[in-house]
N, C-alpha and C. Protein backbone atom coordinates (compact mmCIF):
# COMPACT_ATOMS: atom_id res chain seq x y z
N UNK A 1 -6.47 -4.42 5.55
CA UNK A 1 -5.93 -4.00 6.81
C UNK A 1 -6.91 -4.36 7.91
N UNK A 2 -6.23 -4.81 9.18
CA UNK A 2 -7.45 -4.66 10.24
C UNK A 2 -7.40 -3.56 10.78
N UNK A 3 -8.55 -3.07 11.16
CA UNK A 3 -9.28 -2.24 12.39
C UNK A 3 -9.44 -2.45 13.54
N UNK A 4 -9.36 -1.24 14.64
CA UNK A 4 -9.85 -1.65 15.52
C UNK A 4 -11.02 -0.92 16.21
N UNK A 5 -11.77 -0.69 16.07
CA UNK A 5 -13.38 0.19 16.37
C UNK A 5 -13.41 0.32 17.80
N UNK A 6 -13.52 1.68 18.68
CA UNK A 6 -13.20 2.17 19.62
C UNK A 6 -14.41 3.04 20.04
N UNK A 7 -15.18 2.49 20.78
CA UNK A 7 -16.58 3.65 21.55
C UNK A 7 -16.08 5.09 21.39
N UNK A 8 -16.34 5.90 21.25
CA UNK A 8 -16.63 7.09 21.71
C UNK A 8 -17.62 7.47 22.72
N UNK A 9 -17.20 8.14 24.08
CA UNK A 9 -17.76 8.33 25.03
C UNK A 9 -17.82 9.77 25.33
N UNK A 10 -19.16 10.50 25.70
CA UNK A 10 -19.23 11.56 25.96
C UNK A 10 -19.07 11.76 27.61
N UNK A 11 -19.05 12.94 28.25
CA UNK A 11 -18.29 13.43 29.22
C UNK A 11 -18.92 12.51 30.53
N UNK A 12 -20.44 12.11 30.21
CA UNK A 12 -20.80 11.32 31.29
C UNK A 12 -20.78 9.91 31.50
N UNK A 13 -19.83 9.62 30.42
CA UNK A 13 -19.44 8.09 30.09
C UNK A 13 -20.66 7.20 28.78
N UNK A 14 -21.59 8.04 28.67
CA UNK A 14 -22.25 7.48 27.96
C UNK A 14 -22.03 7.36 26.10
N UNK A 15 -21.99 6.06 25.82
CA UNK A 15 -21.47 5.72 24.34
C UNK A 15 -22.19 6.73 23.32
N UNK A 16 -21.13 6.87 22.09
CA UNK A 16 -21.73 7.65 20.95
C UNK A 16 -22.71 6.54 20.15
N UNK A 17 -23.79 6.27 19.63
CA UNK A 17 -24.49 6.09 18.72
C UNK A 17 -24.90 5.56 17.58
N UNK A 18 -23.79 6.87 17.35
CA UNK A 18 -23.55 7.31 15.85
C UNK A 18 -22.38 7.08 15.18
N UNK A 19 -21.74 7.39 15.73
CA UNK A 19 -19.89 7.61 15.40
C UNK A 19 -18.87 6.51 16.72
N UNK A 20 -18.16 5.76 15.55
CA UNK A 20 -17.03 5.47 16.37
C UNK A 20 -15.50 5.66 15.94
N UNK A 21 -14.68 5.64 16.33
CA UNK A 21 -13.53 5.92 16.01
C UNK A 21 -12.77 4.65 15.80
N UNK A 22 -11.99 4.62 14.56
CA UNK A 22 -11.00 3.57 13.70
C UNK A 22 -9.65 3.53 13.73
N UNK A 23 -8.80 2.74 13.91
CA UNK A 23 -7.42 2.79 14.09
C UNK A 23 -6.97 1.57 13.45
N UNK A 24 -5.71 1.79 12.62
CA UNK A 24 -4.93 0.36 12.85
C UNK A 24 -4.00 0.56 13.25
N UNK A 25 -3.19 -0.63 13.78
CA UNK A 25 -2.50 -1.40 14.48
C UNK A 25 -1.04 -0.35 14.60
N UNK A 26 -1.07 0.09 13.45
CA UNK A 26 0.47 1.77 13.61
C UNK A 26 -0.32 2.85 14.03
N UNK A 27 -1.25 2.80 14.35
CA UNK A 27 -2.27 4.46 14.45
C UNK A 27 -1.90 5.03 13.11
N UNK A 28 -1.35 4.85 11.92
CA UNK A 28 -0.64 5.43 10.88
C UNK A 28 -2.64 5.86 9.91
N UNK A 29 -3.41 4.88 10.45
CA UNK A 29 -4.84 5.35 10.11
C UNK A 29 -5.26 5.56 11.11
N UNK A 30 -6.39 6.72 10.93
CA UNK A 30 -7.26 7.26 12.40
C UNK A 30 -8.45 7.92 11.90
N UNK A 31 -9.75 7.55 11.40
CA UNK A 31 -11.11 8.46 10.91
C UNK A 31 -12.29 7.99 12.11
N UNK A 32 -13.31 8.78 11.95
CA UNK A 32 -14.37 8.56 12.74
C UNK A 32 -15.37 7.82 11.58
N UNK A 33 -15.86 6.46 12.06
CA UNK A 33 -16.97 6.07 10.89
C UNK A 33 -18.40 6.35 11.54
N UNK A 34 -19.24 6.23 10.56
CA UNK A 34 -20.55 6.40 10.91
C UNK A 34 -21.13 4.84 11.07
N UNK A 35 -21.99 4.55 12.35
CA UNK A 35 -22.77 3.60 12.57
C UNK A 35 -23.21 2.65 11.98
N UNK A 36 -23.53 2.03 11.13
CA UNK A 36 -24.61 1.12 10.47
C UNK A 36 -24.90 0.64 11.42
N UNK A 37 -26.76 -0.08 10.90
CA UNK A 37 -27.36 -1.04 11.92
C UNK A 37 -26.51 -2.45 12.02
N UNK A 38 -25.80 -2.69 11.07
CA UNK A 38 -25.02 -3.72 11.15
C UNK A 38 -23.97 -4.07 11.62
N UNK A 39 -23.13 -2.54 11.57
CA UNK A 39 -22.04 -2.56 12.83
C UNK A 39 -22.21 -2.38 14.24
N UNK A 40 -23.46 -1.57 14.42
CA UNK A 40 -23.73 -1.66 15.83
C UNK A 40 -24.28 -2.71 16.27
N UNK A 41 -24.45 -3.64 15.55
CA UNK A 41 -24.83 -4.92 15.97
C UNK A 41 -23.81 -5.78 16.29
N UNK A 42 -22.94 -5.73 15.88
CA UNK A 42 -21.57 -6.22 15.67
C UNK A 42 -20.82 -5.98 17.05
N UNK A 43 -20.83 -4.52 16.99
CA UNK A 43 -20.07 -3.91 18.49
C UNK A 43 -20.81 -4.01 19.75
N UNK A 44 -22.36 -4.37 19.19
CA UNK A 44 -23.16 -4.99 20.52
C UNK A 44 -22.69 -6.62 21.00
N UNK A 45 -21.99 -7.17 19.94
CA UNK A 45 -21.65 -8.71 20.57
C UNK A 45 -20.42 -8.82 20.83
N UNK A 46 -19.67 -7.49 21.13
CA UNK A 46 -18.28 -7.75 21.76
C UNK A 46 -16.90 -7.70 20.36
N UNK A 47 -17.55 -8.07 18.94
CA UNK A 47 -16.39 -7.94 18.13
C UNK A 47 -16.15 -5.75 17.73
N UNK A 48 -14.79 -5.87 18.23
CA UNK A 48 -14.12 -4.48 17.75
C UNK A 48 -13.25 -4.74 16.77
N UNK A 49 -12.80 -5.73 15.81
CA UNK A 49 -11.31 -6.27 15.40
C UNK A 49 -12.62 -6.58 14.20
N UNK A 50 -12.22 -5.68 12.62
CA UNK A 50 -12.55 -5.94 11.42
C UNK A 50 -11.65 -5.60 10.07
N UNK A 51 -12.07 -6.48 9.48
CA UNK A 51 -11.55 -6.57 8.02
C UNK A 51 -11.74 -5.33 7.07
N UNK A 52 -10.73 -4.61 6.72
CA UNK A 52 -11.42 -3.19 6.06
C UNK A 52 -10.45 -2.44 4.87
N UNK A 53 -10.70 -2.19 4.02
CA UNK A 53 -10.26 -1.58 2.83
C UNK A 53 -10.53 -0.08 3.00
N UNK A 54 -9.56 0.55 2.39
CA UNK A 54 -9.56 1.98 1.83
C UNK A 54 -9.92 2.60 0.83
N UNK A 55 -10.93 2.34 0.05
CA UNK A 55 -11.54 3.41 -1.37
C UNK A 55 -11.60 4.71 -1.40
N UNK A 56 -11.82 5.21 -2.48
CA UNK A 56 -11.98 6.48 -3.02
C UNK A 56 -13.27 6.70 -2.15
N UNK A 57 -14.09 6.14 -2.25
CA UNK A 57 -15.66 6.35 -0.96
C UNK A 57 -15.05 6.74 0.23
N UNK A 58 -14.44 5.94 0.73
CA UNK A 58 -14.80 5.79 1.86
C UNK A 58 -14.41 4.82 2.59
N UNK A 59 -14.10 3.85 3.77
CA UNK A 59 -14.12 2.76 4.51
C UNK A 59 -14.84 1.40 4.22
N UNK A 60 -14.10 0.76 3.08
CA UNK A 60 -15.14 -0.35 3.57
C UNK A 60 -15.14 -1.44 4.43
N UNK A 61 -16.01 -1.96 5.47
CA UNK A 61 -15.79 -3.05 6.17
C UNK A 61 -16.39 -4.72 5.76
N UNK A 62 -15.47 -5.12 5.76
CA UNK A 62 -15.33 -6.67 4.88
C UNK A 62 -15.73 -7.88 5.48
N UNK A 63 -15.65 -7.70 6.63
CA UNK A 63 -15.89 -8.60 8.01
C UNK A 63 -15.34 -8.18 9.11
N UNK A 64 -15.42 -10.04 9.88
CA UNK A 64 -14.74 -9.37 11.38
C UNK A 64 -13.30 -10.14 11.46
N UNK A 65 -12.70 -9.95 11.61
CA UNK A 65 -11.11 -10.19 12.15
C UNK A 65 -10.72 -11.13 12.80
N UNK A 66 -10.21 -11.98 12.51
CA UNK A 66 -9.82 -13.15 13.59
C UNK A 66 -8.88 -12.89 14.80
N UNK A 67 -7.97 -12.46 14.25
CA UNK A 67 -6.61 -11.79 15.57
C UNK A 67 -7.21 -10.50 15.70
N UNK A 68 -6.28 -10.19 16.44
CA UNK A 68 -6.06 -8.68 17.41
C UNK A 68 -4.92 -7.96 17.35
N UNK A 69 -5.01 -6.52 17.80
CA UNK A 69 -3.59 -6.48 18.34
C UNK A 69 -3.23 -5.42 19.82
């Protein structure tokens, strides 16, 4: 499925960190993930649109996404 990874902003506009919020494309999924140094690296170069599976864990992210929606 793709994702689409969404800032979380606290009341003074300033970004969460830690946590961002996940959706696909029906909102029919909606969790908050936790950071990696690797995704925030990711969401530092502008890609929000990733490749991602559902496990018994947890979220996994696979890559980044070619389309949008």
């Amino acid at each position: 499925m793709v994702i689409k990874m969404q800032v979380i902003r606290d009341k003074d506009g300033n970004p969460d960190k830690k946590k961002v919020f996940a959706t696909n494309k029906s909102g029919s999924y909606q969790t908050l993930v936790t950071l990696t140094p690797e995704l925030l690296s990711e969401l530092a170069k502008g890609h929000y649109y990733f490749n991602a599976m559902q496990k018994e864990d947890g979220l996994h992210i696979t890559g980044i996404a070619a389309g949008k929606f």
